[in-house]
C-alpha atoms as a PDB file:
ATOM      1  CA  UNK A   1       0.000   0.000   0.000  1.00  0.00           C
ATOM      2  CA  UNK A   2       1.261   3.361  -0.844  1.00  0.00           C
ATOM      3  CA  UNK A   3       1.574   5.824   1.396  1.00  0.00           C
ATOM      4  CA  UNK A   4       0.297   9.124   1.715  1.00  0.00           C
ATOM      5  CA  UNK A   5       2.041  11.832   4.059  1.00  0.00           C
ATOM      6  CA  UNK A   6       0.384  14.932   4.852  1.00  0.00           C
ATOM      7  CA  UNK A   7       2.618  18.279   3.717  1.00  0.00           C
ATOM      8  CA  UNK A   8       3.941  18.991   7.011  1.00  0.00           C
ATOM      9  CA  UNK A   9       5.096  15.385   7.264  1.00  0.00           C
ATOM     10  CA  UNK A  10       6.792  15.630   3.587  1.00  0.00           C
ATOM     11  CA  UNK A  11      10.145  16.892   4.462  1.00  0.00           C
ATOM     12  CA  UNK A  12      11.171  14.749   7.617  1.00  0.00           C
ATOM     13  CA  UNK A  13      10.234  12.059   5.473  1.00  0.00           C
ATOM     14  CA  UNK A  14      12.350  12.606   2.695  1.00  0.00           C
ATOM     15  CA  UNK A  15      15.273  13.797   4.273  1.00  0.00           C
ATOM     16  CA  UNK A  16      16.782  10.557   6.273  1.00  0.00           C
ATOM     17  CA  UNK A  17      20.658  11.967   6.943  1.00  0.00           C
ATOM     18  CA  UNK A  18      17.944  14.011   9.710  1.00  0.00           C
ATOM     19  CA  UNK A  19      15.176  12.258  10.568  1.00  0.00           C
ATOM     20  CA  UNK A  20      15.521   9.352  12.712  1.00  0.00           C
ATOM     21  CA  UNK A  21      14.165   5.746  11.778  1.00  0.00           C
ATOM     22  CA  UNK A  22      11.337   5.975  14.914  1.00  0.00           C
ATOM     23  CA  UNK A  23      10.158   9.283  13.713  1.00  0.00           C
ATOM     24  CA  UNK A  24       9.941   8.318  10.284  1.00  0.00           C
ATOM     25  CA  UNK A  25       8.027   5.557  10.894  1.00  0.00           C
ATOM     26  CA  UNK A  26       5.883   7.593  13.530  1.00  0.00           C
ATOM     27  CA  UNK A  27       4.635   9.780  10.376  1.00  0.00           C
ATOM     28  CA  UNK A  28       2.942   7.031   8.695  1.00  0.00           C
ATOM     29  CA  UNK A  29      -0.950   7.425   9.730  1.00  0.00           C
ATOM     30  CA  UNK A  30      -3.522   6.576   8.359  1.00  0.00           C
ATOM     31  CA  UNK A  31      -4.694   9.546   5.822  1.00  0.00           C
ATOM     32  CA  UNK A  32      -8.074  11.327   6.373  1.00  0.00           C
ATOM     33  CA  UNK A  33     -10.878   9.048   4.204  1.00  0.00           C
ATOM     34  CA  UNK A  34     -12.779  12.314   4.104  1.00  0.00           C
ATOM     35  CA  UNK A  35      -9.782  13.730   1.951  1.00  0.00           C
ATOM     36  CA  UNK A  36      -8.936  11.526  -0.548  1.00  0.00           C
ATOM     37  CA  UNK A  37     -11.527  10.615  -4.171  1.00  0.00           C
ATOM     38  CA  UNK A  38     -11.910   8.255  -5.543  1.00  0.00           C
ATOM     39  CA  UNK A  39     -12.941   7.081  -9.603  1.00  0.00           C
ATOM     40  CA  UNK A  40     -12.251   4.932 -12.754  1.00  0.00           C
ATOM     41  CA  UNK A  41     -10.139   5.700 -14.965  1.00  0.00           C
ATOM     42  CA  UNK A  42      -9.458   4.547 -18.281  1.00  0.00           C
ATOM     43  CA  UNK A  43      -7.575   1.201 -19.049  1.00  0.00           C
ATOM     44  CA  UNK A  44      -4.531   3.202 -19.944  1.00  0.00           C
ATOM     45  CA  UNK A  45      -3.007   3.337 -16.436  1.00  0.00           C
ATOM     46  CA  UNK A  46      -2.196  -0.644 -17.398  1.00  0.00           C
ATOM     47  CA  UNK A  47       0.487   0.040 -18.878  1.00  0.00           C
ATOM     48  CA  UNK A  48       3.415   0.562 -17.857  1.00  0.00           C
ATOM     49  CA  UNK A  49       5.469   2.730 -20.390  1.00  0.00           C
ATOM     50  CA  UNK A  50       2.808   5.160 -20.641  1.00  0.00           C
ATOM     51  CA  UNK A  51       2.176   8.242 -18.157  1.00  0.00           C
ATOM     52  CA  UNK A  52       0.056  10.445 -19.700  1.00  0.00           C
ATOM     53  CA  UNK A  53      -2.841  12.781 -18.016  1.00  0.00           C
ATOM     54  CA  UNK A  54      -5.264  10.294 -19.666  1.00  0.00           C
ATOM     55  CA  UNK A  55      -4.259   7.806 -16.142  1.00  0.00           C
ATOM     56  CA  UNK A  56      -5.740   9.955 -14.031  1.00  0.00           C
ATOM     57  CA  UNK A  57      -8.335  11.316 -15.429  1.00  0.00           C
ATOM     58  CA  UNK A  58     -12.363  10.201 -14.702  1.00  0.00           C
ATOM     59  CA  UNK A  59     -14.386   8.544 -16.793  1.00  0.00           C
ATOM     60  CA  UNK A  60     -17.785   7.120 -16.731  1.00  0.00           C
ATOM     61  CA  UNK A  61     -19.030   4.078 -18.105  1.00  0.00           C
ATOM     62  CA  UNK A  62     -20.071   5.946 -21.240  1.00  0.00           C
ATOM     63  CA  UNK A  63     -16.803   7.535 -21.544  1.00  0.00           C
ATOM     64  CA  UNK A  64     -14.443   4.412 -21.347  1.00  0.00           C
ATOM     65  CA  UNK A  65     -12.616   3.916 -24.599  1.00  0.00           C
ATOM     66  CA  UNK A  66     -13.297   0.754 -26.287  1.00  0.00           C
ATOM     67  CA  UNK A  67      -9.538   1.260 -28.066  1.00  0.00           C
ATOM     68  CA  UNK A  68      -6.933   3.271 -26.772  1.00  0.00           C
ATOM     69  CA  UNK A  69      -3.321   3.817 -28.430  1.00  0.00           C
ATOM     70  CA  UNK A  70      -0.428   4.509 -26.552  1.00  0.00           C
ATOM     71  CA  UNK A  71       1.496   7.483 -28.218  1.00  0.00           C
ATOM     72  CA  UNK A  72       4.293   6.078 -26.875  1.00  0.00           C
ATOM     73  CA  UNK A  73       4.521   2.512 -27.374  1.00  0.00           C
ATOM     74  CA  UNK A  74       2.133   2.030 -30.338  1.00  0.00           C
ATOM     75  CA  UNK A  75       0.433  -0.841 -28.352  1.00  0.00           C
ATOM     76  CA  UNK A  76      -3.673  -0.453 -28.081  1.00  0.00           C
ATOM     77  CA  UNK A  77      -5.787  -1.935 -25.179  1.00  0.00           C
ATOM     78  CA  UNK A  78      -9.350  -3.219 -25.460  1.00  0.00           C
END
């Protein structure tokens, strides 16, 4: 599971030469349901060699693409 560290919480994590292991570790909470969305997106976030805005953008059932091309790697998902 990926975690998700509130701003204040962003810099002690990423800077270990300063922040000591039990502190680290004391930063990872759980984060606030009430913040975080959530919503499908299209079948483009499967693969891996593309990171376009398409992977996180919503879509609806209407809106999923029945063929999408990656720019990048000329393969197309179903």
């Amino acid at each position: 599971m990926p975690v998700i560290l509130q701003p204040e919480a962003e810099e002690q994590w990423l800077d270990a030469s300063r922040t000591p292991f039990v502190k680290a570790r004391a930063l990872l909470k759980p984060y606030p349901e009430e913040q975080m969305d959530a919503y499908d997106v299209s079948p483009i976030v499967n693969l891996a060699t593309y990171d376009g805005p398409e992977c996180f953008q919503p879509v609806s059932d209407d809106e999923r693409p029945i063929l999408v091309s990656c720019p990048y790697c000329q393969l197309s998902l179903l």
